[in-house]
C-alpha atoms as a PDB file:
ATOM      1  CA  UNK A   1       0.000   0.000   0.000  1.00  0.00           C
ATOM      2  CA  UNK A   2       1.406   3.459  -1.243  1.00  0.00           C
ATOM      3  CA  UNK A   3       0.907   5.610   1.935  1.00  0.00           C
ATOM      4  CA  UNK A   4      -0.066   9.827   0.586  1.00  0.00           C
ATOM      5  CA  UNK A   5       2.680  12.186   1.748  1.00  0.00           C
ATOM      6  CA  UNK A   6       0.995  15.737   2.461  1.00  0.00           C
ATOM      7  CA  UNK A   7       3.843  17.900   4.336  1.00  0.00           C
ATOM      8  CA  UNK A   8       1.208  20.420   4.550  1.00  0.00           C
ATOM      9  CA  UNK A   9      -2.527  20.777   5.961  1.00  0.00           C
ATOM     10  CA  UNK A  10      -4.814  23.758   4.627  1.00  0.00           C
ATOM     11  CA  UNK A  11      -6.140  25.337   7.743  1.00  0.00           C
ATOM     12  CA  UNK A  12      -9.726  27.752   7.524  1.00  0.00           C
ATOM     13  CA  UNK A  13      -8.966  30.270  10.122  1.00  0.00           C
ATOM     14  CA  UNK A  14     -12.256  32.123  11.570  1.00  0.00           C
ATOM     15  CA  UNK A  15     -10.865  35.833  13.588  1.00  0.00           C
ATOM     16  CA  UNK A  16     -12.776  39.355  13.769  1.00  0.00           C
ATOM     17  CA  UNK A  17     -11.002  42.341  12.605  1.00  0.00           C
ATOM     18  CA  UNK A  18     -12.434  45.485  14.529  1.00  0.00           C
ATOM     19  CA  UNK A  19     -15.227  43.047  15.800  1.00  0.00           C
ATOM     20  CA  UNK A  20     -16.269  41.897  11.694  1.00  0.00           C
ATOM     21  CA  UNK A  21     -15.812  38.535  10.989  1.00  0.00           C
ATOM     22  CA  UNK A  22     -13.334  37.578   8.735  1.00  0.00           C
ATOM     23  CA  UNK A  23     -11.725  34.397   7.156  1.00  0.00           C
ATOM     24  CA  UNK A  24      -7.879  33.135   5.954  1.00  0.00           C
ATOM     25  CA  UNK A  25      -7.561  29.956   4.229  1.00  0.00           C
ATOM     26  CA  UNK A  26      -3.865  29.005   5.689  1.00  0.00           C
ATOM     27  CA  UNK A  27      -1.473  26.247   4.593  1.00  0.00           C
ATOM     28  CA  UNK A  28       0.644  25.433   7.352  1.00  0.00           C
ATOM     29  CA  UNK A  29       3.297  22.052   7.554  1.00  0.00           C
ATOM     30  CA  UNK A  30       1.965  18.912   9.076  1.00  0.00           C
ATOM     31  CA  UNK A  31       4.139  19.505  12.321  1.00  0.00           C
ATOM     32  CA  UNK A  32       3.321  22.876  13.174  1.00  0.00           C
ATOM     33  CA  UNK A  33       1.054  24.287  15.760  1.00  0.00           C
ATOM     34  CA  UNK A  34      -1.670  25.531  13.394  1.00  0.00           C
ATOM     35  CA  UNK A  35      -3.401  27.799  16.407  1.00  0.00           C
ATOM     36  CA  UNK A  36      -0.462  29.095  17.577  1.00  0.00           C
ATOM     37  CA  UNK A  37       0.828  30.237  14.204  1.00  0.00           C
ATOM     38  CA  UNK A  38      -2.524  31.844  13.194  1.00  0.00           C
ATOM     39  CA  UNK A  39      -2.566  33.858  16.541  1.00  0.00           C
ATOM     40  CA  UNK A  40       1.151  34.690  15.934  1.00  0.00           C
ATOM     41  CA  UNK A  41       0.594  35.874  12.037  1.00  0.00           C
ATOM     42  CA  UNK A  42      -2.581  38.171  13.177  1.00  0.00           C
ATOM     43  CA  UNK A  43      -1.106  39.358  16.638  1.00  0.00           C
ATOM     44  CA  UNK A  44       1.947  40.574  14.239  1.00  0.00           C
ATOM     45  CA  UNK A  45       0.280  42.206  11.543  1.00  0.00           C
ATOM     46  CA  UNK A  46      -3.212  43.840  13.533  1.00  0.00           C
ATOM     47  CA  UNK A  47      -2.153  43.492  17.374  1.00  0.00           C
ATOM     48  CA  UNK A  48      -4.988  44.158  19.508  1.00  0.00           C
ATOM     49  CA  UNK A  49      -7.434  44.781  16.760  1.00  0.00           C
ATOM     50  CA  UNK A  50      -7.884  41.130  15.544  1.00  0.00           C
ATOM     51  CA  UNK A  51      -9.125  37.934  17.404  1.00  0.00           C
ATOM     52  CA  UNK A  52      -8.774  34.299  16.529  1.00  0.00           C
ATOM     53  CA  UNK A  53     -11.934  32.934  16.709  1.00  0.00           C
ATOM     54  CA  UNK A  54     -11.638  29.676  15.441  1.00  0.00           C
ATOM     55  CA  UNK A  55      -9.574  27.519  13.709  1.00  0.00           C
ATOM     56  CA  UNK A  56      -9.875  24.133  11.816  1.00  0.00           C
ATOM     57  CA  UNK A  57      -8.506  21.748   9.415  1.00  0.00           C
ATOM     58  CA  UNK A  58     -10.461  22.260   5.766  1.00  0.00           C
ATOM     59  CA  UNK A  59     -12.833  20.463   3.906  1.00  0.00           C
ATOM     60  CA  UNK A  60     -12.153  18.705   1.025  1.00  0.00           C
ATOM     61  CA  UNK A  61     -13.948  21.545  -1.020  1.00  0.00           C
ATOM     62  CA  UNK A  62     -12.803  24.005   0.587  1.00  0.00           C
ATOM     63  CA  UNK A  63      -9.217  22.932  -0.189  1.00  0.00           C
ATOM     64  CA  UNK A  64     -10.068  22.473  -3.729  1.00  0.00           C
ATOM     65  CA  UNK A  65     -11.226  26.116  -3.791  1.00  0.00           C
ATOM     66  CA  UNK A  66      -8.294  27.085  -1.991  1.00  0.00           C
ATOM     67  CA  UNK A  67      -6.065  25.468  -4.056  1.00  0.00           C
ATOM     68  CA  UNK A  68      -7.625  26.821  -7.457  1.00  0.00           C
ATOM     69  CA  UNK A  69      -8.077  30.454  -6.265  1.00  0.00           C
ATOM     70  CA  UNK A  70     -12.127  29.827  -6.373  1.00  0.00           C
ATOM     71  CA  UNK A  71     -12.898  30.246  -2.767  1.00  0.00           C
ATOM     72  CA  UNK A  72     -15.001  33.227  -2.105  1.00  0.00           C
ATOM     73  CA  UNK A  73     -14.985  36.423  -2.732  1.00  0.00           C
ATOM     74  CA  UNK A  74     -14.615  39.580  -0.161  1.00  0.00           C
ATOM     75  CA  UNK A  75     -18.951  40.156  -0.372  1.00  0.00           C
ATOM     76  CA  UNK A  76     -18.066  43.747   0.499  1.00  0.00           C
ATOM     77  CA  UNK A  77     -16.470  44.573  -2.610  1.00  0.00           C
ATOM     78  CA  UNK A  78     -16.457  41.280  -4.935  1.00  0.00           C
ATOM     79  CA  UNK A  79     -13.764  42.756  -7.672  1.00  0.00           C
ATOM     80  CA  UNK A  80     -11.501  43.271  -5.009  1.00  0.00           C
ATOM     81  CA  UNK A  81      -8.916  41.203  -3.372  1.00  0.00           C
ATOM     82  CA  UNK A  82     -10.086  38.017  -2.028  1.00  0.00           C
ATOM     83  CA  UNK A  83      -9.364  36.846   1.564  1.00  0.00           C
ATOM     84  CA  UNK A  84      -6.849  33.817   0.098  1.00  0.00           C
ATOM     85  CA  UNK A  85      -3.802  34.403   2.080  1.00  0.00           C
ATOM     86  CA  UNK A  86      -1.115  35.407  -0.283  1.00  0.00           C
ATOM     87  CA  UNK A  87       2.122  32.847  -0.510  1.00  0.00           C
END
């Protein structure tokens, strides 16, 4: 049996920003402490304005979307940036 090697997981991390709710889809390695590093990456770029509010390995679809740049769009202004985390 041929055993799958992923060295990374796609993460779907939930936080508010100013008290809206916001999303990050997040590919972190297989090792790592997923929670930790998502607290780390918003702490560093909004400090006290941001809050982890959940985090979560994704679905299946949701990785595909991920993965293919189809996940969805920022519904406050759809032409612009989407909330994909940028490599």
């Amino acid at each position: 049996m041929i055993q799958r090697f992923r060295p990374s997981t796609v993460w779907v991390v939930d936080y508010r920003y100013e008290g809206r709710p916001r999303r990050w889809f997040k590919a972190y390695r297989a090792e790592d402490d997923a929670r930790q590093l998502a607290q780390t990456e918003l702490t560093d770029l909004y400090g006290r304005q941001a809050e982890l509010v959940a985090i979560r390995p994704a679905t299946d679809e949701e990785e595909r979307q991920y993965l293919h740049g189809e996940e969805p769009r920022n519904a406050l202004c759809p032409t612009g940036p989407s909330t994909r985390s940028i490599p």
